[in-house]
C-alpha atoms as a PDB file:
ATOM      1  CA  UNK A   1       0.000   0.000   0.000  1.00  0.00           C
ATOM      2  CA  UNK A   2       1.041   3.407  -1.160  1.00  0.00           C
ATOM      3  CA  UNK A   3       1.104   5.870   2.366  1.00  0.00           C
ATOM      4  CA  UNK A   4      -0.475   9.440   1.657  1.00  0.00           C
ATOM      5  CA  UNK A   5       1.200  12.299   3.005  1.00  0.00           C
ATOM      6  CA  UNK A   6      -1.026  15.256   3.710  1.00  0.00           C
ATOM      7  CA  UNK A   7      -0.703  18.491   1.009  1.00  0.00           C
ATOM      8  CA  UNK A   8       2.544  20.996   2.126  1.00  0.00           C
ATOM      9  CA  UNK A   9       0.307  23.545   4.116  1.00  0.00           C
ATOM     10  CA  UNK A  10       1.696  26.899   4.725  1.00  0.00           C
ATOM     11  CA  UNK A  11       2.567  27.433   8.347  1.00  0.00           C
ATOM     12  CA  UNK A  12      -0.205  29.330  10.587  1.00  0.00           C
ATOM     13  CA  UNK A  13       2.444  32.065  11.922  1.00  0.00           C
ATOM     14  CA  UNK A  14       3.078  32.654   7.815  1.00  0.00           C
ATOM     15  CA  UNK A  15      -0.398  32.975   7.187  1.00  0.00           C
ATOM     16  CA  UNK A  16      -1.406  35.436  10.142  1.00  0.00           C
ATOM     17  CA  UNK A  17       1.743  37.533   9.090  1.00  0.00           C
ATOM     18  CA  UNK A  18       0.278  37.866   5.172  1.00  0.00           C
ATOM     19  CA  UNK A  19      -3.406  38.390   6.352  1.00  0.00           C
ATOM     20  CA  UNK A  20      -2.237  41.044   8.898  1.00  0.00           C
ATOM     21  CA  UNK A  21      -0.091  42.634   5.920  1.00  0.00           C
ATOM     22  CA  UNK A  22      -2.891  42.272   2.953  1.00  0.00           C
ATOM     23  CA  UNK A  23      -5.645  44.330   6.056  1.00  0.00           C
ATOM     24  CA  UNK A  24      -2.547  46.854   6.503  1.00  0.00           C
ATOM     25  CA  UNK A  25      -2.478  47.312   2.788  1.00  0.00           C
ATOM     26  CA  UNK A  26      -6.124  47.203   2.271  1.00  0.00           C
ATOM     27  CA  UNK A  27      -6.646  50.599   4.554  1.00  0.00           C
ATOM     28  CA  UNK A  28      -3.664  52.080   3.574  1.00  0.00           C
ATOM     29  CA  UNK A  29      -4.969  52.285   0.024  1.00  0.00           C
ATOM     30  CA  UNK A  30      -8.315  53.131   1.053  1.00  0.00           C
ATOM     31  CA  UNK A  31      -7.120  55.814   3.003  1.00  0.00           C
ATOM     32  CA  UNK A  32      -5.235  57.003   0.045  1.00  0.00           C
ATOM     33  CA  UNK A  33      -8.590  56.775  -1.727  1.00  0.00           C
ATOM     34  CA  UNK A  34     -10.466  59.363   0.778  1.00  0.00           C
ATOM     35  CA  UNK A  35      -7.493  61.862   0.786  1.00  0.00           C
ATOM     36  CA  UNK A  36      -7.776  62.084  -3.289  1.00  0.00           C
ATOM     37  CA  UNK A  37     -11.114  62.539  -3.161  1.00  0.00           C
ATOM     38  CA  UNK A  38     -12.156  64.494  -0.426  1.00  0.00           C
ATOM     39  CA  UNK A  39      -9.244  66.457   0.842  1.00  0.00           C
ATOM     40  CA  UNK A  40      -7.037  66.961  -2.372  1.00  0.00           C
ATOM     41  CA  UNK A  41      -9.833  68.691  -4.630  1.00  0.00           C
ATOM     42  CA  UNK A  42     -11.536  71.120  -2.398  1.00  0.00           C
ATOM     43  CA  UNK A  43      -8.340  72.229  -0.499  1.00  0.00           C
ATOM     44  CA  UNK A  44      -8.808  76.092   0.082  1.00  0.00           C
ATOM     45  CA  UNK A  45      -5.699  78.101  -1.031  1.00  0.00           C
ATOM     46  CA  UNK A  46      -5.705  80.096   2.481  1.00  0.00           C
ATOM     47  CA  UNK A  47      -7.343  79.837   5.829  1.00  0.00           C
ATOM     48  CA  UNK A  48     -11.216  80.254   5.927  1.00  0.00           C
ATOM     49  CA  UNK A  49     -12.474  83.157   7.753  1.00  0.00           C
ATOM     50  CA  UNK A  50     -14.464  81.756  10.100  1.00  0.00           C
ATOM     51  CA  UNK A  51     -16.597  85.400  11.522  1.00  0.00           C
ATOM     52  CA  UNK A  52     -17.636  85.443   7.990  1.00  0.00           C
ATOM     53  CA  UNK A  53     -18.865  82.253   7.116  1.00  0.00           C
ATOM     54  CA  UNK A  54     -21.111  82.252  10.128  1.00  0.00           C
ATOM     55  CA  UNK A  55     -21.876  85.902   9.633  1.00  0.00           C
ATOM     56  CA  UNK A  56     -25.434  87.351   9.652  1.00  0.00           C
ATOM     57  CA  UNK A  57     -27.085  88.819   6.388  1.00  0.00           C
ATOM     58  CA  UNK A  58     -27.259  92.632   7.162  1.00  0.00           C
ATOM     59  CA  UNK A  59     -30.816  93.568   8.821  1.00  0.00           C
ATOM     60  CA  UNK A  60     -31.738  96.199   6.242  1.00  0.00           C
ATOM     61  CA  UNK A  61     -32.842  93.139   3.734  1.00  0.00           C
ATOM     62  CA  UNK A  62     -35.509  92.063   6.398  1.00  0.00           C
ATOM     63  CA  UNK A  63     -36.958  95.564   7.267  1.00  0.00           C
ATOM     64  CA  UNK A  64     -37.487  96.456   4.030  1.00  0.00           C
ATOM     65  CA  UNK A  65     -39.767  93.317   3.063  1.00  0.00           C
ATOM     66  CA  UNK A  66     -43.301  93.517   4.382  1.00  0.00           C
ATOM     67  CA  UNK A  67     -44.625  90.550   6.107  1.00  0.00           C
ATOM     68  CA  UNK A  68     -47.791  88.838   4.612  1.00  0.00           C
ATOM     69  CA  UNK A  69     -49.975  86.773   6.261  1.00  0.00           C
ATOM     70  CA  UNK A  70     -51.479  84.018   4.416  1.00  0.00           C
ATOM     71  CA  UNK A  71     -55.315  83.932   3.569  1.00  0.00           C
ATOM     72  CA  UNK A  72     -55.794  80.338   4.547  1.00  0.00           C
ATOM     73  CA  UNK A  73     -58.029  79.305   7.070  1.00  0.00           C
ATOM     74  CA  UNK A  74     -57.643  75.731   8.918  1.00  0.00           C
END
């Protein structure tokens, strides 16, 4: 009778170590991937200014609009 030896496996501590390196690469490039499209485009060429982003419209454009009640009745 011809003895079977079982198929050359790769060793466990081998296979952990290219897992663990194929996840590292895996969000590495994905991270690479949300920096080109997110960050790179839309980069501002100087700081924002804050006080006027968040800055209210000037209070003569409400004052000068009448207010009008609507005619509907509930």
């Amino acid at each position: 009778m011809h003895s079977t030896k079982p198929p050359n496996l790769v060793p466990a501590q081998r296979l952990r170590w290219e897992i663990g390196a194929a996840l590292l690469l895996k969000v590495l490039l994905l991270f690479g991937l949300w920096f080109l499209i997110f960050r790179w485009q839309e980069r501002p060429a100087g700081k924002p200014d804050i006080a006027a982003h968040f800055a209210l419209p000037a209070a003569d454009n409400f004052s000068s609009q009448p207010i009008k009640e609507s005619d509907h009745v509930r």
